[in-house]
N, C-alpha and C. Protein backbone atom coordinates (compact mmCIF):
# COMPACT_ATOMS: atom_id res chain seq x y z
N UNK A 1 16.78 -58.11 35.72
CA UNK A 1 15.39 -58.28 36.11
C UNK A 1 15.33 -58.26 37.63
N UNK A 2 14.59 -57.12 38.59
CA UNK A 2 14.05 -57.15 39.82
C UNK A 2 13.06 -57.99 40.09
N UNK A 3 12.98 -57.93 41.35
CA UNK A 3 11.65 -59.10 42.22
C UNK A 3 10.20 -58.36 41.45
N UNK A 4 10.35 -57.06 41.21
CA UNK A 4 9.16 -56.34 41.06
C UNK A 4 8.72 -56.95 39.77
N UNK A 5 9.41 -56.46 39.09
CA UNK A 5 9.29 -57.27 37.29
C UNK A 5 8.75 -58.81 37.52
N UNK A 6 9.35 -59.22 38.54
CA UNK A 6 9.24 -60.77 38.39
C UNK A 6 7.61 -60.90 38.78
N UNK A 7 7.31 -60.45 39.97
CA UNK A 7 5.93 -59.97 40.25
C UNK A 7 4.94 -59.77 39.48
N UNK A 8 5.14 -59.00 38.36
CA UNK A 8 4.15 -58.35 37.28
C UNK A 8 3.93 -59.21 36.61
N UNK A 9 5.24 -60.23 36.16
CA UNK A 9 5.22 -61.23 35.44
C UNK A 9 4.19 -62.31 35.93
N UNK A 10 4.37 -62.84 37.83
CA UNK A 10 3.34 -63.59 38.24
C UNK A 10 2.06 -63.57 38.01
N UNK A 11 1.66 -61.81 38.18
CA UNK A 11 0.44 -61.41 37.71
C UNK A 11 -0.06 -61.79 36.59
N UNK A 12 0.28 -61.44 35.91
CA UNK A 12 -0.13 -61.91 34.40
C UNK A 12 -0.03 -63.46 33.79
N UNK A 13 0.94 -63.88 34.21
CA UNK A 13 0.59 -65.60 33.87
C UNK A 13 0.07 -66.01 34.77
N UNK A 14 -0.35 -65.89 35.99
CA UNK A 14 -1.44 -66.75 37.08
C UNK A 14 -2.90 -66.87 36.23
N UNK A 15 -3.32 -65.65 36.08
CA UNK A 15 -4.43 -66.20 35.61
C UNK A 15 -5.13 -66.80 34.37
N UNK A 16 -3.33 -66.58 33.87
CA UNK A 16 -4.18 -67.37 32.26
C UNK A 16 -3.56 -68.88 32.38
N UNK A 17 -2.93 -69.35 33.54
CA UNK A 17 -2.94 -70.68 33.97
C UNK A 17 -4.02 -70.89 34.45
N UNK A 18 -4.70 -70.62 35.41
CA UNK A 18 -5.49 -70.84 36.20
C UNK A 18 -6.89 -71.23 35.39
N UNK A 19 -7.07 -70.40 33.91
CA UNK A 19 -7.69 -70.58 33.38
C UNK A 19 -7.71 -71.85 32.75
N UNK A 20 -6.56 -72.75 32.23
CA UNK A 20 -6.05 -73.96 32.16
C UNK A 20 -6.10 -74.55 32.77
N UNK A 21 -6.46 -74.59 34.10
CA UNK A 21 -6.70 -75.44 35.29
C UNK A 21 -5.11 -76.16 35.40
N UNK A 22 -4.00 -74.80 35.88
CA UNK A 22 -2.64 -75.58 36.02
C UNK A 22 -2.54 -74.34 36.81
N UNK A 23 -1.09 -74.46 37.86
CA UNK A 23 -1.04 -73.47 38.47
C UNK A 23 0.58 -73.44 38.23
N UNK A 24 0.96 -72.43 38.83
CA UNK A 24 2.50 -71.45 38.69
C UNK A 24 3.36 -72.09 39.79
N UNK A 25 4.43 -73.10 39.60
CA UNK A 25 4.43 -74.21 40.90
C UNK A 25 5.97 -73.01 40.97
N UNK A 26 6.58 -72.53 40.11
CA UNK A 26 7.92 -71.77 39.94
C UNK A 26 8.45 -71.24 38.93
N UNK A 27 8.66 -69.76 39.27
CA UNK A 27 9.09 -68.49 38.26
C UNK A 27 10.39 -68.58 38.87
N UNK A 28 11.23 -68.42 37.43
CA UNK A 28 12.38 -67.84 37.77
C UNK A 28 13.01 -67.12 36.47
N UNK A 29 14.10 -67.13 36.53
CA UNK A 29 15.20 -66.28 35.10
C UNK A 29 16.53 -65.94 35.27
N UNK A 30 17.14 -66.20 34.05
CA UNK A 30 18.42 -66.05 34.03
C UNK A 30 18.85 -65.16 32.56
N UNK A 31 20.44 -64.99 32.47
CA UNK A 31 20.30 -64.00 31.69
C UNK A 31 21.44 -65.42 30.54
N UNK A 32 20.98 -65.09 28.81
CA UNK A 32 21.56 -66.24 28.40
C UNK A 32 21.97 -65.10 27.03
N UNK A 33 23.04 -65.03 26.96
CA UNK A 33 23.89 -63.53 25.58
C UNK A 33 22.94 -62.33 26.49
N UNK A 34 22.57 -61.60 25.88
CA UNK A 34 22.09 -60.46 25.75
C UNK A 34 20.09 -60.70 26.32
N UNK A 35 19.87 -61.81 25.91
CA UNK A 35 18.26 -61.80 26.83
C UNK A 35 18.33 -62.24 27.64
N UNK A 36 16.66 -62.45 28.09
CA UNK A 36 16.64 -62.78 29.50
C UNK A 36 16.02 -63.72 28.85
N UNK A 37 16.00 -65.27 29.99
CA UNK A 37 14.98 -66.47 29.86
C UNK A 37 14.04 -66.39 31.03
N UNK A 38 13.14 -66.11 30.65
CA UNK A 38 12.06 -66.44 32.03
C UNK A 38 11.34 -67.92 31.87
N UNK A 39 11.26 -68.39 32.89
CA UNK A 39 10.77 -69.89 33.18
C UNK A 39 10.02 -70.20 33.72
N UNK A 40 8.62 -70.73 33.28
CA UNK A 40 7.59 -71.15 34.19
C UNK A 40 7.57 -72.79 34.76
N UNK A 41 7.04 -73.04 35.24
CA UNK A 41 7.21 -74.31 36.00
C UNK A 41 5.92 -74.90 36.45
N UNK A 42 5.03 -75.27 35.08
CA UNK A 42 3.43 -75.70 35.74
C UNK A 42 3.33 -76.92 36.20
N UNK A 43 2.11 -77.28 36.50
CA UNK A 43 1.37 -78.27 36.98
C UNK A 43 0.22 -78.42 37.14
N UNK A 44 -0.74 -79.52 36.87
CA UNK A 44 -1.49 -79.35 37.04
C UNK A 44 -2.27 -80.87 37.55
N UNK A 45 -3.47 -81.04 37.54
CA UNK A 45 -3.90 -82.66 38.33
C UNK A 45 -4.04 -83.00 36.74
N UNK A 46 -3.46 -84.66 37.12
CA UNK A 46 -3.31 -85.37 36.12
C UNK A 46 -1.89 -84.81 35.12
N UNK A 47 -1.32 -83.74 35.41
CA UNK A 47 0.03 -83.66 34.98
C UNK A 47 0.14 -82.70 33.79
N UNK A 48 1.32 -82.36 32.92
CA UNK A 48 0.79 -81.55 31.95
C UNK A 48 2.00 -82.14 30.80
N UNK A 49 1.41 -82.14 29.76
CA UNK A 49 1.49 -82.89 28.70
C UNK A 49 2.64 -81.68 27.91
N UNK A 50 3.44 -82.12 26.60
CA UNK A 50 4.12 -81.06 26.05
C UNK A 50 3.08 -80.18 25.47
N UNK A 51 1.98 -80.71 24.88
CA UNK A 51 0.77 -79.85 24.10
C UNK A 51 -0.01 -78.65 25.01
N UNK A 52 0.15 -78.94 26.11
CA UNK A 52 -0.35 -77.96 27.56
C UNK A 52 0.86 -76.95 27.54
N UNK A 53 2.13 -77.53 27.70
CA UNK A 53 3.03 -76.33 27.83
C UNK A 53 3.41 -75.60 26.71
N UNK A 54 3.49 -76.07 25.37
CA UNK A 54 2.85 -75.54 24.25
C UNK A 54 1.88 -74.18 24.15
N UNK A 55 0.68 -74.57 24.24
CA UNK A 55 -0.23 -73.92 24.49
C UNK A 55 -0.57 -72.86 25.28
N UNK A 56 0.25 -72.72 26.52
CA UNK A 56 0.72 -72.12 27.64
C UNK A 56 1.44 -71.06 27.59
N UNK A 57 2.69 -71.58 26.82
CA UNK A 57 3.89 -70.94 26.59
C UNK A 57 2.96 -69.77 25.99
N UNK A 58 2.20 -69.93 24.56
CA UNK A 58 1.80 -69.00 23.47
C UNK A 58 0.80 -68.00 24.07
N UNK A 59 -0.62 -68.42 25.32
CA UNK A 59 -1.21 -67.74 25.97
C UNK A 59 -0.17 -66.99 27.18
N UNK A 60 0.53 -67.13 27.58
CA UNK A 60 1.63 -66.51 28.62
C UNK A 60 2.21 -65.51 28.12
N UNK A 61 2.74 -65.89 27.03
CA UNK A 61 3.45 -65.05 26.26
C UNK A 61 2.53 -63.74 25.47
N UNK A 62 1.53 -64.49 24.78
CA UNK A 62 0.62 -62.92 24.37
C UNK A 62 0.33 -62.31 25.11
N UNK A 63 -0.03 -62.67 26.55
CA UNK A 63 -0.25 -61.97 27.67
C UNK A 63 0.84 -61.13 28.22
N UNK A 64 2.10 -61.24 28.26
CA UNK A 64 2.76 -60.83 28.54
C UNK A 64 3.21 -59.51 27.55
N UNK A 65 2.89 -59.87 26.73
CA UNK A 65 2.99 -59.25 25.37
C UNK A 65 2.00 -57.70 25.40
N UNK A 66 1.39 -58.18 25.39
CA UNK A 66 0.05 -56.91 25.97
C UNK A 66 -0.26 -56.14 27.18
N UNK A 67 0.58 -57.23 27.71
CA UNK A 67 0.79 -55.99 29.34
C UNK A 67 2.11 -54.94 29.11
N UNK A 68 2.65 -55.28 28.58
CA UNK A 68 4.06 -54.81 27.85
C UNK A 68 5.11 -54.14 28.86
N UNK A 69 5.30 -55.44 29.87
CA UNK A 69 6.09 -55.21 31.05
C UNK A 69 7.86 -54.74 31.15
N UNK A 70 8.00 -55.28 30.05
CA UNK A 70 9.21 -55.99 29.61
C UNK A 70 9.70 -55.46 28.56
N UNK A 71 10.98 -54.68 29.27
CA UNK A 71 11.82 -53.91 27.72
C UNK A 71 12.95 -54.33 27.25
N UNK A 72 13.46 -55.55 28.04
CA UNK A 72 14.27 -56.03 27.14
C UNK A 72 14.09 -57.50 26.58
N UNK A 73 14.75 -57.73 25.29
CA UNK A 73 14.44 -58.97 24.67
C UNK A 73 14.40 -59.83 25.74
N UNK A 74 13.38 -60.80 25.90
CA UNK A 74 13.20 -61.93 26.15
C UNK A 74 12.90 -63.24 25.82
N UNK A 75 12.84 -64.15 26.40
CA UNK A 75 12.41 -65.97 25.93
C UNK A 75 11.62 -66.46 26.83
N UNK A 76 10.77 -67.02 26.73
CA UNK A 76 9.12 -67.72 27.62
C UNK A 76 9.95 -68.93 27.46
N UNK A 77 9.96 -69.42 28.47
CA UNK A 77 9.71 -71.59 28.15
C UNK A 77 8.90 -71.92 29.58
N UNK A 78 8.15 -72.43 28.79
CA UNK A 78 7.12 -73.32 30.08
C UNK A 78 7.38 -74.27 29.79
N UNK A 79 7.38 -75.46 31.19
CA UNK A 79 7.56 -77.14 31.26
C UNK A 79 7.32 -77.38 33.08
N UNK A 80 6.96 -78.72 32.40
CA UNK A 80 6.75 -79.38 33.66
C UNK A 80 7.73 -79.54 34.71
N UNK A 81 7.56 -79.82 36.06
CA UNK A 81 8.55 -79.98 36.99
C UNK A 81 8.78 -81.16 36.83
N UNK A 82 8.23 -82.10 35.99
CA UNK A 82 8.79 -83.62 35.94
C UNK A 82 8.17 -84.32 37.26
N UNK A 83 8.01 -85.58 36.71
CA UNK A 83 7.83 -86.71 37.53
C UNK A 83 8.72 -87.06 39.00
N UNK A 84 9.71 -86.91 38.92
CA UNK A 84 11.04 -87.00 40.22
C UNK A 84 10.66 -85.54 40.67
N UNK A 85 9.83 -84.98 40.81
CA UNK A 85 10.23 -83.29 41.07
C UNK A 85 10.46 -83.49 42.78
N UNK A 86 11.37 -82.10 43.15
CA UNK A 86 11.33 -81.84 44.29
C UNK A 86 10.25 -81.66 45.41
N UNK A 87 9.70 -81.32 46.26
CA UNK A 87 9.13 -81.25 47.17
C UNK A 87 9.54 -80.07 48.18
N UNK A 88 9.34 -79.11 47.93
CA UNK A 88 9.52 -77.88 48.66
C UNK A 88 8.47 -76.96 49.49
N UNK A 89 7.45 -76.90 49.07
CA UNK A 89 6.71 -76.22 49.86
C UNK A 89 5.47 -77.09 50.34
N UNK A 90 4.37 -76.73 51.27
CA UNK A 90 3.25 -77.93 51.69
C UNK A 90 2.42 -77.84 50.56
N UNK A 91 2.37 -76.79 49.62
CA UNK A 91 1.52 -76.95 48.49
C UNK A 91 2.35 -78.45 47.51
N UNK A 92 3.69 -78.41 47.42
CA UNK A 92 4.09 -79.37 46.74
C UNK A 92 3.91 -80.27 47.46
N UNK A 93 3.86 -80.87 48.69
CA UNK A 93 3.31 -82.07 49.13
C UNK A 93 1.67 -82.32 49.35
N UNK A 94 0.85 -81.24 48.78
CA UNK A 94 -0.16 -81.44 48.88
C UNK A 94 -0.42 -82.01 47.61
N UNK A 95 -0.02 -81.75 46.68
CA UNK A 95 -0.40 -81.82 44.92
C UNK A 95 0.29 -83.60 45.05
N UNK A 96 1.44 -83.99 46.30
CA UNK A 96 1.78 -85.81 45.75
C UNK A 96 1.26 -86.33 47.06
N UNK A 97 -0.06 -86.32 47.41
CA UNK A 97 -1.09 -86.83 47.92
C UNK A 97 -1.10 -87.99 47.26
N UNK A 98 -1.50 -89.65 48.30
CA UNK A 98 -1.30 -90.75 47.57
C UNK A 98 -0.17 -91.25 46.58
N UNK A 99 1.09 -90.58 46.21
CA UNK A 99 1.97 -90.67 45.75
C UNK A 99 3.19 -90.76 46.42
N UNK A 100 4.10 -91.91 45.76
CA UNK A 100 5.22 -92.70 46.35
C UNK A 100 6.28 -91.41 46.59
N UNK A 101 6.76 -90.68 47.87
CA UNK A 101 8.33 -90.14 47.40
C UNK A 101 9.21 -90.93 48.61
N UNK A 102 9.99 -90.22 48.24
CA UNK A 102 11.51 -90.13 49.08
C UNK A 102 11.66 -89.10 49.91
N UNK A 103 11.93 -89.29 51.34
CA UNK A 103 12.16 -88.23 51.91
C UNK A 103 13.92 -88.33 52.72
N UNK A 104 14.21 -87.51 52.54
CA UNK A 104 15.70 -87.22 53.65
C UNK A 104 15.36 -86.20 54.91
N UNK A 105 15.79 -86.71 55.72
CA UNK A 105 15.91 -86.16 56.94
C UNK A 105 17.24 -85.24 57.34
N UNK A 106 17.01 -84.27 58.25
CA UNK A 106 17.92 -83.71 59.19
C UNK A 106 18.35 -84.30 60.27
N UNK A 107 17.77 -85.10 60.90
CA UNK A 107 18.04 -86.14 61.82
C UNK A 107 17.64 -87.29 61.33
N UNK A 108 17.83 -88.35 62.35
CA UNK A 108 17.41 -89.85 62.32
C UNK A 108 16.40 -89.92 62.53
N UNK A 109 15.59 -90.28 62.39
CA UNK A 109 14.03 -91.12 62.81
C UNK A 109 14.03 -92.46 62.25
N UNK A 110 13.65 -93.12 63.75
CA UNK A 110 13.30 -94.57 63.92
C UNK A 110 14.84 -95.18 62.96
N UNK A 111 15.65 -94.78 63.38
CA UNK A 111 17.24 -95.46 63.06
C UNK A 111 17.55 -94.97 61.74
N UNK A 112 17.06 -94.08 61.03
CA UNK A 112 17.44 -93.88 59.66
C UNK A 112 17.34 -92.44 59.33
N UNK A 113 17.81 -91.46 58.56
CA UNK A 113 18.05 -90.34 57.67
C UNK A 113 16.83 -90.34 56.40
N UNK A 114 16.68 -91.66 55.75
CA UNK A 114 16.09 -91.85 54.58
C UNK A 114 15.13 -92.53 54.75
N UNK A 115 13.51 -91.56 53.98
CA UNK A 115 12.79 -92.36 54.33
C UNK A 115 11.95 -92.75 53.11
N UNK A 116 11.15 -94.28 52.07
CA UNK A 116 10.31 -93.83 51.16
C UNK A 116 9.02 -94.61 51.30
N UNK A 117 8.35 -94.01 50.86
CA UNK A 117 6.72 -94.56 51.07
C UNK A 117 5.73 -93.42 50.50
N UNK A 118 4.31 -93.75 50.64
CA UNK A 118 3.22 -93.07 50.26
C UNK A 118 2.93 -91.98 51.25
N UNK A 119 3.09 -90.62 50.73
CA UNK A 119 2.59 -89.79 51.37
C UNK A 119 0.58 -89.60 51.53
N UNK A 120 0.22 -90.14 52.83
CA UNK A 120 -1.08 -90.35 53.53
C UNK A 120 -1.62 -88.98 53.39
N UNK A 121 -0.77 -88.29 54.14
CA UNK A 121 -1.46 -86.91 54.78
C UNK A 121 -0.56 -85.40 54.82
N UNK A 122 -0.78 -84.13 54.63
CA UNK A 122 -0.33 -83.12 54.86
C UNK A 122 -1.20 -82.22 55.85
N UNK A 123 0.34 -82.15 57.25
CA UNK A 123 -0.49 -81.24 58.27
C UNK A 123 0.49 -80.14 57.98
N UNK A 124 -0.38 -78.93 59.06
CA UNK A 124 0.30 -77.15 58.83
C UNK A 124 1.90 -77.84 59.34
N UNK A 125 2.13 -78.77 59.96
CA UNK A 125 3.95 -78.43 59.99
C UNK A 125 4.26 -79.93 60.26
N UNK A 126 3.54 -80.85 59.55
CA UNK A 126 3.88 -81.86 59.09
C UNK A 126 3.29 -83.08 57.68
N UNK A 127 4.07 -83.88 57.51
CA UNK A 127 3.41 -85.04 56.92
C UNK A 127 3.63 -86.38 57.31
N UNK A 128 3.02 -87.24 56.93
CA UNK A 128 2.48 -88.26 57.29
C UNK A 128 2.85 -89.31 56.01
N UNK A 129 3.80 -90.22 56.31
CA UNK A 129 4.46 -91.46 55.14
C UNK A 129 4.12 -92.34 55.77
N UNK A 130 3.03 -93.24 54.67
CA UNK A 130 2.98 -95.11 55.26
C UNK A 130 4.26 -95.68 54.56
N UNK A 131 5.06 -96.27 55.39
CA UNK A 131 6.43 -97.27 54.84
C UNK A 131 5.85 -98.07 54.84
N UNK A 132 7.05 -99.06 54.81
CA UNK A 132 6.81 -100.72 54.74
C UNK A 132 6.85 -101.04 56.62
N UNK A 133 8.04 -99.65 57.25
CA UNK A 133 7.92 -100.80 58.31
C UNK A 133 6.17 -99.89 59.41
N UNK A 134 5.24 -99.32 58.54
CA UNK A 134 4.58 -98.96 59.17
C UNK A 134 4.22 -96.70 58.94
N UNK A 135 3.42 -96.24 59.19
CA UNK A 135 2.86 -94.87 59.62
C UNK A 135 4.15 -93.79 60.34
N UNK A 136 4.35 -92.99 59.19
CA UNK A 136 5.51 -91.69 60.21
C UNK A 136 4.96 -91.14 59.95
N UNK A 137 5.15 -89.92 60.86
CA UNK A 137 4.89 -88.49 60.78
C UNK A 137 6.18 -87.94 60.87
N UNK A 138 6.56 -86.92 59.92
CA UNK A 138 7.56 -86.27 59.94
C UNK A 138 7.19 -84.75 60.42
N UNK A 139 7.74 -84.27 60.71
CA UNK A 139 7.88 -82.62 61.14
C UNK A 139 8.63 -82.16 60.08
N UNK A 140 7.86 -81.16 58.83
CA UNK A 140 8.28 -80.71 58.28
C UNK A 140 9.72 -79.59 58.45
N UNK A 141 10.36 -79.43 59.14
CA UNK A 141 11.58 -78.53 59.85
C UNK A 141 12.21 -79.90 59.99
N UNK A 142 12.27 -81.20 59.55
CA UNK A 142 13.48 -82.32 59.61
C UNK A 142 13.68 -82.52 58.25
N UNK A 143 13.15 -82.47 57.23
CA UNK A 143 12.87 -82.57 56.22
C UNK A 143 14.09 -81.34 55.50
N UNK A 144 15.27 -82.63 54.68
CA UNK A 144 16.29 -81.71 53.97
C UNK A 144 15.75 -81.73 52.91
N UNK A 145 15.10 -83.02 52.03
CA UNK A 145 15.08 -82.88 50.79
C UNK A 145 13.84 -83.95 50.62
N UNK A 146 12.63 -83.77 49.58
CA UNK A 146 11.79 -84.87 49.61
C UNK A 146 11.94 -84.72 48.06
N UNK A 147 11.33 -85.75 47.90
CA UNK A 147 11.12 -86.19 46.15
C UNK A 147 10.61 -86.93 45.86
N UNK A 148 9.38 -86.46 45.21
CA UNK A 148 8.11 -87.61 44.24
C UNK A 148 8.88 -88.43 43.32
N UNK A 149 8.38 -89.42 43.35
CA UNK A 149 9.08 -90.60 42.98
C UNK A 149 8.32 -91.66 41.88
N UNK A 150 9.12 -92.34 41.06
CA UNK A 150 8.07 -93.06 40.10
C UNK A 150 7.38 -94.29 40.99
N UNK A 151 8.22 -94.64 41.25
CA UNK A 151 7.85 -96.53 42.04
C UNK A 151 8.27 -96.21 43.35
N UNK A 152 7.95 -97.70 43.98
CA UNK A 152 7.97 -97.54 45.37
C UNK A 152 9.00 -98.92 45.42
């Protein structure tokens, strides 16, 4: 499977998420015997339930089905990124607005590598964590690894 394929594929499941009011947080695929697995990765506000990715999977898939992109056997699985999910792009820190994560640093700030608290705010090349000992702003380019988190 090429980037292009993978593309066509975006096309076609964006908007029958979108219609679900969930969006396409990550496409990917691997090859498992002889098919391919393609993998969607939704989300949506208020979260998505197994009955959503269910439902998803079967509209994704007829869709895909009818565009008839795809000539060799394949497998659909849609699921959630989970509760702990990563934090990779400013869209993913925009979607854990008011929500507890974890952030790691590339450097130290204010004596530490590790930081966790409520993400306040998302700017174009930063965010903004209330801790305990008070208001950071991080510069997204220090930022190795963040992660939404259950508790604080």
């Amino acid at each position: 499977m090429d980037d292009a394929q993978l593309q066509m594929i975006r096309q076609v499941a964006e908007p029958v998420l979108s219609e679900a009011a969930a969006e396409l947080v990550e496409l990917s695929w691997f090859r498992q015997g002889r098919q391919v697995v393609i993998r969607l990765l939704v989300d949506k506000v208020g979260g998505v339930t197994i009955q959503d990715c269910a439902r998803l999977n079967q509209r994704v898939g007829e869709a895909l089905e009818t565009a008839d992109y795809l000539a060799e056997p394949y497998t659909l699985e849609v699921s959630s990124p989970g509760l702990d999910r990563p934090l990779r792009t400013q869209r993913d820190f925009e979607r854990a607005l008011g929500e507890p994560i974890d952030v790691e640093l590339t450097v130290s700030l204010r004596g530490t590598s590790r930081l966790r608290g409520t993400l306040l705010a998302v700017q174009p090349e930063a965010v903004v964590l209330m801790t305990e000992a008070g208001n950071v702003t991080i510069p997204l380019m220090q930022v190795r690894s963040a992660v939404k988190t259950i508790e604080l």
